[in-house]
N, C-alpha and C. Protein backbone atom coordinates (compact mmCIF):
# COMPACT_ATOMS: atom_id res chain seq x y z
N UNK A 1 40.77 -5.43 -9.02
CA UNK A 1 39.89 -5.19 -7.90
C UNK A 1 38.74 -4.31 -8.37
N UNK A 2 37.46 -4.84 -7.84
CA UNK A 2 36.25 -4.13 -8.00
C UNK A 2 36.77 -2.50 -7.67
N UNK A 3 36.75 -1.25 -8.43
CA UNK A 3 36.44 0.19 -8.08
C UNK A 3 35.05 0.11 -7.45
N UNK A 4 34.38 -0.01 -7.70
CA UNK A 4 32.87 0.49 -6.54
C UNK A 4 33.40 -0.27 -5.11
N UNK A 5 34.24 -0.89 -4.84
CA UNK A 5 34.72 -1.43 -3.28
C UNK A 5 35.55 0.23 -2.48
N UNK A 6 35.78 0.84 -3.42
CA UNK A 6 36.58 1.88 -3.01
C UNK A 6 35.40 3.50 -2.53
N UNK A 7 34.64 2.81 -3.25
CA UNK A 7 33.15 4.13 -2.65
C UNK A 7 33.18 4.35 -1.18
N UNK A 8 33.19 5.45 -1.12
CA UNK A 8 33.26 5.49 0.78
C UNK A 8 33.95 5.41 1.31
N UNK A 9 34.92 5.16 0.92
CA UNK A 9 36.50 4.89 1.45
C UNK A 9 37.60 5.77 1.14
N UNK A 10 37.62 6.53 0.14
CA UNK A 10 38.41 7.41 -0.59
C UNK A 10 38.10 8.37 0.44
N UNK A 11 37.67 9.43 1.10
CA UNK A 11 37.58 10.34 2.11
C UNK A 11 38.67 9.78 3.35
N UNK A 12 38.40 8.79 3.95
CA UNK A 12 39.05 7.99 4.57
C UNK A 12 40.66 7.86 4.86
N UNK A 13 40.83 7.06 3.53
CA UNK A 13 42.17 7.15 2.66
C UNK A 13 42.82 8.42 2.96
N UNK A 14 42.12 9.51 2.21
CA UNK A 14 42.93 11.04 1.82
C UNK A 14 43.41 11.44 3.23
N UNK A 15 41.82 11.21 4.48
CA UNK A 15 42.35 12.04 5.66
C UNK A 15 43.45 11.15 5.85
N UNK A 16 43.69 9.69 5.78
CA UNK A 16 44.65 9.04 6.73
C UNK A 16 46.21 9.71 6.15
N UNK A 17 46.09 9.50 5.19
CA UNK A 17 47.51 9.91 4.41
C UNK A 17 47.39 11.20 4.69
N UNK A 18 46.92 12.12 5.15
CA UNK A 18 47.30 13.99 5.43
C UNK A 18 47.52 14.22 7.01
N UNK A 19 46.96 12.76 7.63
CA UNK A 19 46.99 12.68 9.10
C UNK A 19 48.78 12.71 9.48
N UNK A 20 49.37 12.06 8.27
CA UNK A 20 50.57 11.63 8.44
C UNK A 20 51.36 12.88 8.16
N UNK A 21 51.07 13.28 7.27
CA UNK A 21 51.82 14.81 6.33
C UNK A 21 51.46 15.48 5.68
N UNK A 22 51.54 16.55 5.52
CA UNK A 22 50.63 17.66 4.55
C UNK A 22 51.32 16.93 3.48
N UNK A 23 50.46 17.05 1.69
CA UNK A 23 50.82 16.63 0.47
C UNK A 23 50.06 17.49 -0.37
N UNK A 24 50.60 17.34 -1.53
CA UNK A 24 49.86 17.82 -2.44
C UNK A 24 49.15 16.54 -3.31
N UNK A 25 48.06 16.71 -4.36
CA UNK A 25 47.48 15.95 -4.80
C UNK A 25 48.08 14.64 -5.87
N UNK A 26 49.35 14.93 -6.44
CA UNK A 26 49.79 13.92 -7.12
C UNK A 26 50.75 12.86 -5.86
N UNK A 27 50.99 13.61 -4.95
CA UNK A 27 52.12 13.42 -3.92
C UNK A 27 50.74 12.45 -3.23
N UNK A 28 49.85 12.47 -3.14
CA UNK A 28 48.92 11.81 -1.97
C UNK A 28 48.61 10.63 -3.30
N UNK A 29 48.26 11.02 -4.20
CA UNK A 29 47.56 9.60 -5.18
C UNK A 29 48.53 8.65 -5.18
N UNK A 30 49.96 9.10 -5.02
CA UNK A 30 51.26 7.75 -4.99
C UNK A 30 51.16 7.38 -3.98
N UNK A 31 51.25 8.16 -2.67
CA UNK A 31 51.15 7.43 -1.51
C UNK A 31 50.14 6.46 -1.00
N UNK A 32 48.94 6.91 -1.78
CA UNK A 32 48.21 5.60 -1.50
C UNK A 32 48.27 4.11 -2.47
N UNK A 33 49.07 4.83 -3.97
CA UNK A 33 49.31 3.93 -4.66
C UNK A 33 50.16 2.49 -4.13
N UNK A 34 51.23 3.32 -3.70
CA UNK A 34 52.54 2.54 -2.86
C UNK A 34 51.93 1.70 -1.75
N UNK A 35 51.17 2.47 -0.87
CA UNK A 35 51.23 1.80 0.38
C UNK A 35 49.58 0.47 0.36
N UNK A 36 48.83 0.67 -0.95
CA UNK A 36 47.78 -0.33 -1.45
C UNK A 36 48.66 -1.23 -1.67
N UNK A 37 49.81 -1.55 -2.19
CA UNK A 37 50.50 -2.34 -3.00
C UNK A 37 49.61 -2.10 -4.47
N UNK A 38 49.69 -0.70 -4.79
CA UNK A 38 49.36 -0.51 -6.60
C UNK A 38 47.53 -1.16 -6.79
N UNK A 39 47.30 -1.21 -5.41
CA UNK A 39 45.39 -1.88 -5.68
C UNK A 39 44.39 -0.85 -5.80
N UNK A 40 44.93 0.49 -5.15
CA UNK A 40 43.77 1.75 -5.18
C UNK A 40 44.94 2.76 -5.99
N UNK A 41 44.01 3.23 -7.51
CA UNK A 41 44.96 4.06 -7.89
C UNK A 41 44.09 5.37 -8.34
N UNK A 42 44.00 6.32 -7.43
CA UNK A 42 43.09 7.72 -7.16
C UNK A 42 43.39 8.35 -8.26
N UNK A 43 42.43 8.66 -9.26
CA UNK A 43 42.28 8.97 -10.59
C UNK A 43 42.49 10.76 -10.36
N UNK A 44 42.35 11.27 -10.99
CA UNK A 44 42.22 13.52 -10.68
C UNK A 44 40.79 13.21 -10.67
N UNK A 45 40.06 12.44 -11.49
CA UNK A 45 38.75 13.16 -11.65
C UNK A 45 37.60 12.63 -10.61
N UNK A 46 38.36 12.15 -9.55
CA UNK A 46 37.76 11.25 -8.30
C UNK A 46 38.74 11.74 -7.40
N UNK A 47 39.99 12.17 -7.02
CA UNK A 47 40.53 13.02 -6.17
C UNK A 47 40.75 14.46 -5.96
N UNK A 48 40.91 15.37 -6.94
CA UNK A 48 40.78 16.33 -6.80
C UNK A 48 39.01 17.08 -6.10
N UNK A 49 37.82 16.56 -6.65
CA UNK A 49 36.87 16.85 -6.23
C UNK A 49 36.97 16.25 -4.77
N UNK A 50 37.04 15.23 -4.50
CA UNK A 50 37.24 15.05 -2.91
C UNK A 50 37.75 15.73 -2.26
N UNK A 51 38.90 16.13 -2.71
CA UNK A 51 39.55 17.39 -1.86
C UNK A 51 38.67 18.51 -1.65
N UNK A 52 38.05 18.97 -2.76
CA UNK A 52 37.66 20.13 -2.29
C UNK A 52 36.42 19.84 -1.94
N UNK A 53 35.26 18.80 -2.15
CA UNK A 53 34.99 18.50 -0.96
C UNK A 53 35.14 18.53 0.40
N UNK A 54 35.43 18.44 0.54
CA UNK A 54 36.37 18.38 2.13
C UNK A 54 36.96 19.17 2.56
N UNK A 55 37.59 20.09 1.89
CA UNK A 55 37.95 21.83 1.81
C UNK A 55 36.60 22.58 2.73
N UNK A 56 35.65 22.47 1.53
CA UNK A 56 34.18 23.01 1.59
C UNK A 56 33.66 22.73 3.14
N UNK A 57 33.74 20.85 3.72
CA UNK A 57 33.72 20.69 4.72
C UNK A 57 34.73 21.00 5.86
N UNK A 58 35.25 21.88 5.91
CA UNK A 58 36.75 22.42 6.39
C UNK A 58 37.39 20.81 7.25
N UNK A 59 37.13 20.04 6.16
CA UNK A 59 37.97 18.75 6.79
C UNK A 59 40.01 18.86 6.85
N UNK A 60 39.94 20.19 5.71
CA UNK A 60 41.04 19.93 5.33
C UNK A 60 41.31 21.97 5.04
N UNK A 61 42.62 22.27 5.17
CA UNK A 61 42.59 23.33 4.53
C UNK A 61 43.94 23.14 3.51
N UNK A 62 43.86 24.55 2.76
CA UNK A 62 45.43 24.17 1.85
C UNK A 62 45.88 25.55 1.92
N UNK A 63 47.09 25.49 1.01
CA UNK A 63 48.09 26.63 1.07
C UNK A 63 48.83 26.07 -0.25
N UNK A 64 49.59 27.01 -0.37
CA UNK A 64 50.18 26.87 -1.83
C UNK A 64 51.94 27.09 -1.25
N UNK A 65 52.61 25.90 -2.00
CA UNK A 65 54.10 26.70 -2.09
C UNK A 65 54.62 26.66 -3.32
N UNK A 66 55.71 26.94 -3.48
CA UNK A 66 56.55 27.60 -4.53
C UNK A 66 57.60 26.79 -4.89
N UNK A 67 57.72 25.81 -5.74
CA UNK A 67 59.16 24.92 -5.78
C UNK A 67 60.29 25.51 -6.00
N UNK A 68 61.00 24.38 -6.14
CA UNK A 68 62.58 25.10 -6.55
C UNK A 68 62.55 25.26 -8.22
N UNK A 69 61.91 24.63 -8.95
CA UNK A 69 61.30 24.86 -10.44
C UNK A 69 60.61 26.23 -10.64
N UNK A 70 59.93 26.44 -9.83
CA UNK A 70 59.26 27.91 -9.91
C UNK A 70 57.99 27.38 -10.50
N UNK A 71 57.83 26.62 -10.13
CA UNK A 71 56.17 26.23 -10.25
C UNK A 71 55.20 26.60 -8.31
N UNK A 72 54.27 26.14 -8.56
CA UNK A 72 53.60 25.97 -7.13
C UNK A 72 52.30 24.78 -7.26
N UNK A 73 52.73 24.77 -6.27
CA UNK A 73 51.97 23.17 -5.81
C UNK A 73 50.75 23.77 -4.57
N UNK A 74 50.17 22.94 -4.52
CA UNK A 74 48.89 22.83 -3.62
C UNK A 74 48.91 21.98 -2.55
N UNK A 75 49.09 22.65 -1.58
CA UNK A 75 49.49 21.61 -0.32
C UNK A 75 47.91 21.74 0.34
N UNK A 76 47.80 20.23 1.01
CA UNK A 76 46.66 20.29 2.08
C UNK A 76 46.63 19.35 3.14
N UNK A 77 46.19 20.24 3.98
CA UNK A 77 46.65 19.52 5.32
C UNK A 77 45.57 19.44 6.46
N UNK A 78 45.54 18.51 7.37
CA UNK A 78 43.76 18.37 8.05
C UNK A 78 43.70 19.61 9.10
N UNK A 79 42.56 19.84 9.69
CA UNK A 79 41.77 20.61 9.85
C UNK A 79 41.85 19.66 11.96
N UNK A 80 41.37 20.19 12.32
CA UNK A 80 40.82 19.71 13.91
C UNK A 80 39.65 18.69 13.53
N UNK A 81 38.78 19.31 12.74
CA UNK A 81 37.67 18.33 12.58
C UNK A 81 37.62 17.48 11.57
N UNK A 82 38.80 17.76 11.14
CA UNK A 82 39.22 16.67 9.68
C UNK A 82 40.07 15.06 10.68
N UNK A 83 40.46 15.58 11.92
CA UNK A 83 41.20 15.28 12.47
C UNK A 83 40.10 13.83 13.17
N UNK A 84 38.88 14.44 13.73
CA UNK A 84 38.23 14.01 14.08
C UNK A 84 37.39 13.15 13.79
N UNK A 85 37.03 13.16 12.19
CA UNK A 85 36.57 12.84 11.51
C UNK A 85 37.06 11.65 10.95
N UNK A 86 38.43 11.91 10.98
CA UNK A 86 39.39 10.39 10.74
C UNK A 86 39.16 9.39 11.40
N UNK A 87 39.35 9.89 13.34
CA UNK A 87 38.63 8.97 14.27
C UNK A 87 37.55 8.33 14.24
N UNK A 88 36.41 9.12 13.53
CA UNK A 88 35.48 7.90 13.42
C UNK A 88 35.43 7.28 12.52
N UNK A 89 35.53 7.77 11.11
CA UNK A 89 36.10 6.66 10.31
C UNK A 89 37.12 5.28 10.37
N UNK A 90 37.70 5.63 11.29
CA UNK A 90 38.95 4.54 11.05
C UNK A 90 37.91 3.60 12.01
N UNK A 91 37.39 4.36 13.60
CA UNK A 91 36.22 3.22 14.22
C UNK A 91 35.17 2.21 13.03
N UNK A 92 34.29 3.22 12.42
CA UNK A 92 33.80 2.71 11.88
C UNK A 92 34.05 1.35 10.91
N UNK A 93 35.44 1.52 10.35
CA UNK A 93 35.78 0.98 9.65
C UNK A 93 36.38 -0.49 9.99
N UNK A 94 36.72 -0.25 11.12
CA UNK A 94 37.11 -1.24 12.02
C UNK A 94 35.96 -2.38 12.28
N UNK A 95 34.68 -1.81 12.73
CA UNK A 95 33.54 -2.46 12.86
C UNK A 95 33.16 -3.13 11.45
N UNK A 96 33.03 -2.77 10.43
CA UNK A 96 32.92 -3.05 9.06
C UNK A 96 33.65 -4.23 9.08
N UNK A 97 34.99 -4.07 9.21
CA UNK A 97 36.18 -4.70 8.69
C UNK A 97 35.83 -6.21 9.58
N UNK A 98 35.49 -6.22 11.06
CA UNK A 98 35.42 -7.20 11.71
C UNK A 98 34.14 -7.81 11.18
N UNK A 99 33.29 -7.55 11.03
CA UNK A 99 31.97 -7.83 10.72
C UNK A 99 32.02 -8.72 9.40
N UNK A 100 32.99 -8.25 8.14
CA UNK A 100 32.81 -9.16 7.37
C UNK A 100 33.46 -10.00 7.27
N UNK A 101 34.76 -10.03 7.86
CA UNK A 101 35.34 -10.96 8.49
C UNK A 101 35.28 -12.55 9.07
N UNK A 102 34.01 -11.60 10.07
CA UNK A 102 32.97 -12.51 10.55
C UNK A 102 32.18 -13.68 9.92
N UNK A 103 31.75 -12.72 9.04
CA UNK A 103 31.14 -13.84 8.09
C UNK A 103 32.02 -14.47 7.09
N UNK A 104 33.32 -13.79 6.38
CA UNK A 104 33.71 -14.53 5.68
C UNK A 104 34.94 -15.57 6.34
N UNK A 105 34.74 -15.84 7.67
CA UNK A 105 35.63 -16.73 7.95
C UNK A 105 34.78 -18.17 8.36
N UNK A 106 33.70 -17.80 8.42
CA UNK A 106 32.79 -18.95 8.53
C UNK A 106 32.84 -19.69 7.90
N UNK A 107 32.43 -21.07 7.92
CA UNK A 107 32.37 -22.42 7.78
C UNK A 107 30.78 -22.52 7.63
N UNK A 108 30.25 -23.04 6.15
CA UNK A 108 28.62 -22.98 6.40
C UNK A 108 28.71 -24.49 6.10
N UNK A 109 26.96 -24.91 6.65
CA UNK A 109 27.09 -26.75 6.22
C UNK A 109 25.60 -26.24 6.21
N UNK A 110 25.26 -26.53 4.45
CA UNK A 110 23.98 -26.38 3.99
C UNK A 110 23.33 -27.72 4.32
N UNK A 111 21.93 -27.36 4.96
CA UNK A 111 21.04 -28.98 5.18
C UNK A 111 20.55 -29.09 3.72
């Protein structure tokens, strides 16, 4: 699959999957791995900056916990206006989605 199809969409993605559950960043790149069926696979050097993107835009905030390893992980989880923000995306996307639809279900008959 074309990567430039995924431009604009990756914001999208991240809020939908944090809409569901706070994650941390390797924990969110599988979940979208899995649930693409393995078609979008969110690189660090294209997800991590989104995040904090979106941090910056308080789409999202984080917190840190502490495993049972004794490591710590980076949890992040949406925001009210991260929340909101999903809503119009997913609208938007919807309109998109029907629109090309539209055209690609058409039947053309060139004169």
């Amino acid at each position: 699959m074309d990567p430039k199809l995924l431009t604009g969409t990756l914001e999208m993605l991240i809020l939908d999957v944090l809409a569901r559950a706070d994650s941390y960043g390797y924990e969110l790149a599988q979940t979208v791995l899995i649930a693409s069926g393995e078609r979008f696979d969110l690189k660090e050097g294209s997800l991590y900056p989104a995040l904090h993107r979106m941090q910056r835009r308080k789409l999202l905030r984080s917190y840190w916990v502490n495993t049972q390893d004794r490591r710590r992980r980076k949890y992040y989880s949406l925001t009210p206006k991260g929340r909101q923000v999903l809503k119009t995306k997913r609208n938007e996307w919807t309109q998109f989605s029907r629109g090309i639809q539209g055209v690609l279900g058409q039947t053309y008959v060139v004169a």
